[in-house]
PDB file of N, CA and C in Angstrom:
ATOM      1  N   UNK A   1     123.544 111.919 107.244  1.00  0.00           N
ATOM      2  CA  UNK A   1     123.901 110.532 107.446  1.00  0.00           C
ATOM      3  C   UNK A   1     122.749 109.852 108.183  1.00  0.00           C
ATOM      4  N   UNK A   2     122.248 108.565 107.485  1.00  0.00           N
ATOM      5  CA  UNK A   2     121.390 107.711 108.440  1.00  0.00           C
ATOM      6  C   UNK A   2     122.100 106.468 108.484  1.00  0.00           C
ATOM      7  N   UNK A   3     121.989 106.185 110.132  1.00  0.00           N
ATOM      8  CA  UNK A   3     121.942 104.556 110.380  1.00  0.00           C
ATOM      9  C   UNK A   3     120.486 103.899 110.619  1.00  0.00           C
ATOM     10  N   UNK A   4     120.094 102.780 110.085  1.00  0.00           N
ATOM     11  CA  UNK A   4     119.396 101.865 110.072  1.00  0.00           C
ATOM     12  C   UNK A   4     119.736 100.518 110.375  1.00  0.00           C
ATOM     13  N   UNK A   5     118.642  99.782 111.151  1.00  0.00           N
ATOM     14  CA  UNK A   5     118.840  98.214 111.534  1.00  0.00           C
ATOM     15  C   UNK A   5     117.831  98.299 111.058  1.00  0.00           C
ATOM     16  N   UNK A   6     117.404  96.655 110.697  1.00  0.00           N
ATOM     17  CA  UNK A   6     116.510  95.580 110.200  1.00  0.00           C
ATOM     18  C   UNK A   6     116.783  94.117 111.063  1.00  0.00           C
ATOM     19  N   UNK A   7     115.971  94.278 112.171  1.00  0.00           N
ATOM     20  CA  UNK A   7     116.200  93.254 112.601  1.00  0.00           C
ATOM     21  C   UNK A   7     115.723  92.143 112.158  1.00  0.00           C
ATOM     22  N   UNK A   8     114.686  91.977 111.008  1.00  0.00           N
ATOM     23  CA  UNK A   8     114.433  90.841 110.449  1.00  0.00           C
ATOM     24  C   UNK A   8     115.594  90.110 109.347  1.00  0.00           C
ATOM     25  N   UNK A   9     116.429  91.290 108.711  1.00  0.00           N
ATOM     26  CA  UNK A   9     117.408  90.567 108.064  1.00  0.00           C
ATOM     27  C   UNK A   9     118.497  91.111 109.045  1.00  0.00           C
ATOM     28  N   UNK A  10     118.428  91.900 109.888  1.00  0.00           N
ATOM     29  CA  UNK A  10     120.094  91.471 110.860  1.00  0.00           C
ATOM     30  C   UNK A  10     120.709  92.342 110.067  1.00  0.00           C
ATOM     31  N   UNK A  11     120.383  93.429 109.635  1.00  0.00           N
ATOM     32  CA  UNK A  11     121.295  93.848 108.647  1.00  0.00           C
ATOM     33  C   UNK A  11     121.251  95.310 109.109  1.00  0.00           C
ATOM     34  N   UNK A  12     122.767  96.253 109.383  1.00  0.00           N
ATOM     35  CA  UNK A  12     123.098  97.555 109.982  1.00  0.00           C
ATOM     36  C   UNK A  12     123.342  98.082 108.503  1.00  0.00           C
ATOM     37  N   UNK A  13     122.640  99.154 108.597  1.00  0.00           N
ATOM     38  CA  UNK A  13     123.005 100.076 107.387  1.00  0.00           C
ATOM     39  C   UNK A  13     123.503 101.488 108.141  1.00  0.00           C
ATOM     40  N   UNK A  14     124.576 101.807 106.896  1.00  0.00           N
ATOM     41  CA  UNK A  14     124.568 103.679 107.249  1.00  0.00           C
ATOM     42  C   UNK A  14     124.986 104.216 105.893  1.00  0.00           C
ATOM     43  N   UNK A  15     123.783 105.182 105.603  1.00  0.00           N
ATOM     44  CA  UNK A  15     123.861 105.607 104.479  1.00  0.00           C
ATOM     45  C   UNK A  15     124.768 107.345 104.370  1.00  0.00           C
ATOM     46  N   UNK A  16     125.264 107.515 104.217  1.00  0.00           N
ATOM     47  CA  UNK A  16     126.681 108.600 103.945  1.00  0.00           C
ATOM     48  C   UNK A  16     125.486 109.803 103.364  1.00  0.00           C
ATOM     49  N   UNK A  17     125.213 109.596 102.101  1.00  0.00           N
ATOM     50  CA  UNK A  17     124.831 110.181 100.957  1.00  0.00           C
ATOM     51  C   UNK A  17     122.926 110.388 100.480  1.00  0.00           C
ATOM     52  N   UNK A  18     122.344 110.412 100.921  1.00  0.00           N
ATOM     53  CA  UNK A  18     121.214 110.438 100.570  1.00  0.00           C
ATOM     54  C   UNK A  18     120.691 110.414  98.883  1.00  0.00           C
ATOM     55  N   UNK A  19     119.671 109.638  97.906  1.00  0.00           N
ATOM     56  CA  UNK A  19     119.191 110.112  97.053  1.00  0.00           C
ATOM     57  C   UNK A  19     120.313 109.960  95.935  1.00  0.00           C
ATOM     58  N   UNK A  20     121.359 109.394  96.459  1.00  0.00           N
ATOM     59  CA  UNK A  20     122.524 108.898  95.820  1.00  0.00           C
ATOM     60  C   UNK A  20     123.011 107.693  94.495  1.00  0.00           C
ATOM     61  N   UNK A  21     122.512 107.081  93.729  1.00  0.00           N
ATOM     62  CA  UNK A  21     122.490 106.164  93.105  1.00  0.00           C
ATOM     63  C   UNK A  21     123.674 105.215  93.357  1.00  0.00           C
ATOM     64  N   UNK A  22     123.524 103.728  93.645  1.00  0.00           N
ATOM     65  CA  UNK A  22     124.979 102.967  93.404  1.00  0.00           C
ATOM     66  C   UNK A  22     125.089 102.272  92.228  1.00  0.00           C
ATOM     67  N   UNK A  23     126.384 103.040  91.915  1.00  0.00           N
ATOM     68  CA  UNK A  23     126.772 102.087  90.730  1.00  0.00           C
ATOM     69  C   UNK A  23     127.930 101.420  90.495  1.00  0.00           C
ATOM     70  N   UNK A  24     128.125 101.054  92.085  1.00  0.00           N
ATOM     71  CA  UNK A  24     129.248  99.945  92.527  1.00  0.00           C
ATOM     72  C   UNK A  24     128.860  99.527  93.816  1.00  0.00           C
ATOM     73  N   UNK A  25     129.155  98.353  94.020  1.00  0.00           N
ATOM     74  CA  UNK A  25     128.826  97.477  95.301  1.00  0.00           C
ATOM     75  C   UNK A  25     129.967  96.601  95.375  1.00  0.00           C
ATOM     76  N   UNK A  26     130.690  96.447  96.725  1.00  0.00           N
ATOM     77  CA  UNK A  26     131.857  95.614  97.034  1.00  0.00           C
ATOM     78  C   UNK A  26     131.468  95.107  98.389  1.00  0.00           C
ATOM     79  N   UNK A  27     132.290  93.487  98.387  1.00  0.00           N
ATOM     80  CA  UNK A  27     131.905  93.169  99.429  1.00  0.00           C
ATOM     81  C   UNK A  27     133.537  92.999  99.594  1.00  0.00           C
ATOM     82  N   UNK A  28     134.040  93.860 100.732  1.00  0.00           N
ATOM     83  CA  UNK A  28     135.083  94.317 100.769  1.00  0.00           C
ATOM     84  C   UNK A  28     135.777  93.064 101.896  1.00  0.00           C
ATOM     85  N   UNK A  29     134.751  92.576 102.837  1.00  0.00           N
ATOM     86  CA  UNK A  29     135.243  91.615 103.702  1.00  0.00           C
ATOM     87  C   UNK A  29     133.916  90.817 103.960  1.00  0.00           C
ATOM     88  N   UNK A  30     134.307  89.356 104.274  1.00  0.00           N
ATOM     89  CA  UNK A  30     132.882  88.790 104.251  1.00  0.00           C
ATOM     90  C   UNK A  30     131.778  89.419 105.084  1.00  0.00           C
ATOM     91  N   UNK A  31     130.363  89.749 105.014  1.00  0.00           N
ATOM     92  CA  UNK A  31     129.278  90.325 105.473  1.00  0.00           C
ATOM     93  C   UNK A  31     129.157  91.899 105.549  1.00  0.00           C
ATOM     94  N   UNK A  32     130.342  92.392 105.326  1.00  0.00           N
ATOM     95  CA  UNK A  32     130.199  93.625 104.837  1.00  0.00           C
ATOM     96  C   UNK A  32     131.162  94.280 103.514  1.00  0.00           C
ATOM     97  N   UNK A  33     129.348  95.160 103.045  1.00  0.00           N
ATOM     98  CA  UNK A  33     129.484  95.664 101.838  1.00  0.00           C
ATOM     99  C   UNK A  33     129.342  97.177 101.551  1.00  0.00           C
ATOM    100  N   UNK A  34     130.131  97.409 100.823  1.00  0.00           N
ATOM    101  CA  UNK A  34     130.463  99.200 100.489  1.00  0.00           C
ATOM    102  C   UNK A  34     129.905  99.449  99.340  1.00  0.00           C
ATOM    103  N   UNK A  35     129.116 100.761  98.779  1.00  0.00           N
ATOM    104  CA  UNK A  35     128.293 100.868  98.161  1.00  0.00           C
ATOM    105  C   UNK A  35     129.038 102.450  97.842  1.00  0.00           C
ATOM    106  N   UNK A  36     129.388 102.597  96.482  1.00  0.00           N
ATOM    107  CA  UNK A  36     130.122 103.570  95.622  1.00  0.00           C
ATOM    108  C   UNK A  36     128.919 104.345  94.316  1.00  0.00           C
ATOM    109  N   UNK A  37     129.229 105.522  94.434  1.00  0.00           N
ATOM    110  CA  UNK A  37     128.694 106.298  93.583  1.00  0.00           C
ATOM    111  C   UNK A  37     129.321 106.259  92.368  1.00  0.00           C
ATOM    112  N   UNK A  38     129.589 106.946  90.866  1.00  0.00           N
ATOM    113  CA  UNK A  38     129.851 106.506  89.768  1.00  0.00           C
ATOM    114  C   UNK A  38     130.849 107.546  89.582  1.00  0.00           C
ATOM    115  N   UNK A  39     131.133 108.246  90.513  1.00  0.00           N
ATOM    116  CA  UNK A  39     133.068 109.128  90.240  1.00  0.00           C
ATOM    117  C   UNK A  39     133.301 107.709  91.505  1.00  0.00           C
ATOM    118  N   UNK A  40     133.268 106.680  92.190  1.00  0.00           N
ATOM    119  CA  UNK A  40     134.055 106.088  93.055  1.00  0.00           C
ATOM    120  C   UNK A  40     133.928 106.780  94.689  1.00  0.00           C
ATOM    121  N   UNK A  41     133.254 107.354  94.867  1.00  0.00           N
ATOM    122  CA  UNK A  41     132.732 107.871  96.469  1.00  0.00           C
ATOM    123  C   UNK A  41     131.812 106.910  97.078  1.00  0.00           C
ATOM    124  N   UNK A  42     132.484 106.890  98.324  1.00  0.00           N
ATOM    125  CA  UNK A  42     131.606 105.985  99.328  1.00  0.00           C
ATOM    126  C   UNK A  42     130.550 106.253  99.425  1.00  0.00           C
ATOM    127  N   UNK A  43     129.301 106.044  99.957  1.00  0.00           N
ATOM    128  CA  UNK A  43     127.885 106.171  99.880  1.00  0.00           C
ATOM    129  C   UNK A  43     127.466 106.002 100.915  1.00  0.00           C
ATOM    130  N   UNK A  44     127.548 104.192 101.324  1.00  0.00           N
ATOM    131  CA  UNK A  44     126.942 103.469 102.221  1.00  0.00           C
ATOM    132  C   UNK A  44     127.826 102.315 102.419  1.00  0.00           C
ATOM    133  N   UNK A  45     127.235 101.799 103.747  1.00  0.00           N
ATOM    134  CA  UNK A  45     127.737 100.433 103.684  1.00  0.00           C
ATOM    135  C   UNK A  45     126.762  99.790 104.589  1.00  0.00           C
ATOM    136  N   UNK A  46     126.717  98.364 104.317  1.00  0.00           N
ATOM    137  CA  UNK A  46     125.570  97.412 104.743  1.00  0.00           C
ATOM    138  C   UNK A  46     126.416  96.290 106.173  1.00  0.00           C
ATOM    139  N   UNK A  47     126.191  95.991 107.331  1.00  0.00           N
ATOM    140  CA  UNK A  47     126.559  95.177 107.796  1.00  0.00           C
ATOM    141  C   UNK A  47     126.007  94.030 107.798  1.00  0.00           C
ATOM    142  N   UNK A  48     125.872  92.864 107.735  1.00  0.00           N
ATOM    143  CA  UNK A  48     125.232  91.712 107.700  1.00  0.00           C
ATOM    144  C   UNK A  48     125.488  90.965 108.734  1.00  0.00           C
ATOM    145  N   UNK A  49     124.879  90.237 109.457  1.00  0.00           N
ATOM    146  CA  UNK A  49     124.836  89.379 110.851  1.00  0.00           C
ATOM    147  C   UNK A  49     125.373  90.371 111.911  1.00  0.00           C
ATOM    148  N   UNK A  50     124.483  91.866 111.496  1.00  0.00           N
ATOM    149  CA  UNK A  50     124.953  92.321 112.489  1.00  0.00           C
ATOM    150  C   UNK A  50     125.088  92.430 113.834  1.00  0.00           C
ATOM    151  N   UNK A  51     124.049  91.567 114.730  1.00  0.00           N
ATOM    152  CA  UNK A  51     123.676  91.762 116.101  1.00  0.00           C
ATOM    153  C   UNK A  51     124.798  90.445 116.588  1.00  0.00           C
ATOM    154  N   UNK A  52     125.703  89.916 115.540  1.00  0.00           N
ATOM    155  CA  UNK A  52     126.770  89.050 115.918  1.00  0.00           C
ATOM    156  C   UNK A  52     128.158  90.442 116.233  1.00  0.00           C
ATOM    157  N   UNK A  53     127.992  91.453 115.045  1.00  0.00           N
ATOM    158  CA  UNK A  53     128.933  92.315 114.818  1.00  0.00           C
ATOM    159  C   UNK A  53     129.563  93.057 115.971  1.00  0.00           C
ATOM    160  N   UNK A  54     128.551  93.887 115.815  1.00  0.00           N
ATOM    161  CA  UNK A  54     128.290  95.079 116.209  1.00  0.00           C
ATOM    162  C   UNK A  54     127.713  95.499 117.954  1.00  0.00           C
ATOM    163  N   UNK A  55     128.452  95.962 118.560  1.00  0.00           N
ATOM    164  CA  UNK A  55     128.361  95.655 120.033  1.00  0.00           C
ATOM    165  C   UNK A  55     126.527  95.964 120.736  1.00  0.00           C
ATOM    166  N   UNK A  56     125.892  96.823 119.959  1.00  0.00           N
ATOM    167  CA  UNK A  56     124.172  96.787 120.448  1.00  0.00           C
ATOM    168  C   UNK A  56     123.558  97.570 119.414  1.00  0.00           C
ATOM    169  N   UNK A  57     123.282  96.493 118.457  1.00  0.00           N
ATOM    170  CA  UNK A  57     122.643  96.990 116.899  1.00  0.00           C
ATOM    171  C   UNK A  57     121.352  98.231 117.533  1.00  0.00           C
ATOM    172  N   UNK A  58     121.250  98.396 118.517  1.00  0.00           N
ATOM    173  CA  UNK A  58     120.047  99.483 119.019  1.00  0.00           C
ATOM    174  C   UNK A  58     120.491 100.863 119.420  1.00  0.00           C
ATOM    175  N   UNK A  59     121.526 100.767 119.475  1.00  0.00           N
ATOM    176  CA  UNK A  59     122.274 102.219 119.792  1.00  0.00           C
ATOM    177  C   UNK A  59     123.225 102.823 119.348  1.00  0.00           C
ATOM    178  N   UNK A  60     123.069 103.948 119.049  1.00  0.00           N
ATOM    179  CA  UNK A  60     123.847 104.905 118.236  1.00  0.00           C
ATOM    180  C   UNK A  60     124.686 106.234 119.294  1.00  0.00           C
ATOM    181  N   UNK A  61     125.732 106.254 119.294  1.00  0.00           N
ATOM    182  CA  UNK A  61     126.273 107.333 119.762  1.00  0.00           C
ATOM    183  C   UNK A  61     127.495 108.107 118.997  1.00  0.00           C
ATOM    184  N   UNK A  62     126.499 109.034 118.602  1.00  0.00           N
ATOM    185  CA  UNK A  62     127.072 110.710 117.777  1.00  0.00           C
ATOM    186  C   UNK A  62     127.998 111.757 118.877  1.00  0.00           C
ATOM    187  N   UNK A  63     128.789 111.924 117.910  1.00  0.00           N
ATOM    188  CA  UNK A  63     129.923 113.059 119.139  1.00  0.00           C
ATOM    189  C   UNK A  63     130.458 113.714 117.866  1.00  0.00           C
ATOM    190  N   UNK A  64     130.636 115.026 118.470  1.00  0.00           N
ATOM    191  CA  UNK A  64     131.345 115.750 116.985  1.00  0.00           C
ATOM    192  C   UNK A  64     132.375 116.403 118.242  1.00  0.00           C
ATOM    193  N   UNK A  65     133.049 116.663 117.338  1.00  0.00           N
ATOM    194  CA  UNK A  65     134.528 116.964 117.920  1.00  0.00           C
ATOM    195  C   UNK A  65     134.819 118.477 117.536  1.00  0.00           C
ATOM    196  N   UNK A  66     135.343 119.157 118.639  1.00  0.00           N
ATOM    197  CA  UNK A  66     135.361 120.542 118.554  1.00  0.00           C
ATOM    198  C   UNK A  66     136.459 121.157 117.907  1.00  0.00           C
TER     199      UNK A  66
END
């Protein structure tokens, strides 16, 4: 799994799937969009205006659960 920002377009990505092709894109609620593989599996999804969103488009915190 990667997350990515672009702070020039404001835009939070996290990609699920690597190397993955989309061959569906939904914009499921305004500014964010879900990005489907071709059996219908999630992939990715894009946030848009994210540094409005998203509580600090600069930080990421990973926890796996035991």
């Amino acid at each position: 799994m990667k997350v990515h920002y672009d702070s020039k377009t404001d835009t939070l990505s996290v990609i699920l799937k690597d190397n993955t092709p989309v061959h569906e894109s939904d914009e499921e609620k305004p500014g964010i969009i879900l990005d489907y593989d071709k059996e219908g599996n999630l992939i990715s999804l894009e946030i848009l205006d994210a540094s409005r969103r998203v509580t600090d488009t600069r930080k990421v915190d990973f926890q796996l659960a035991e």
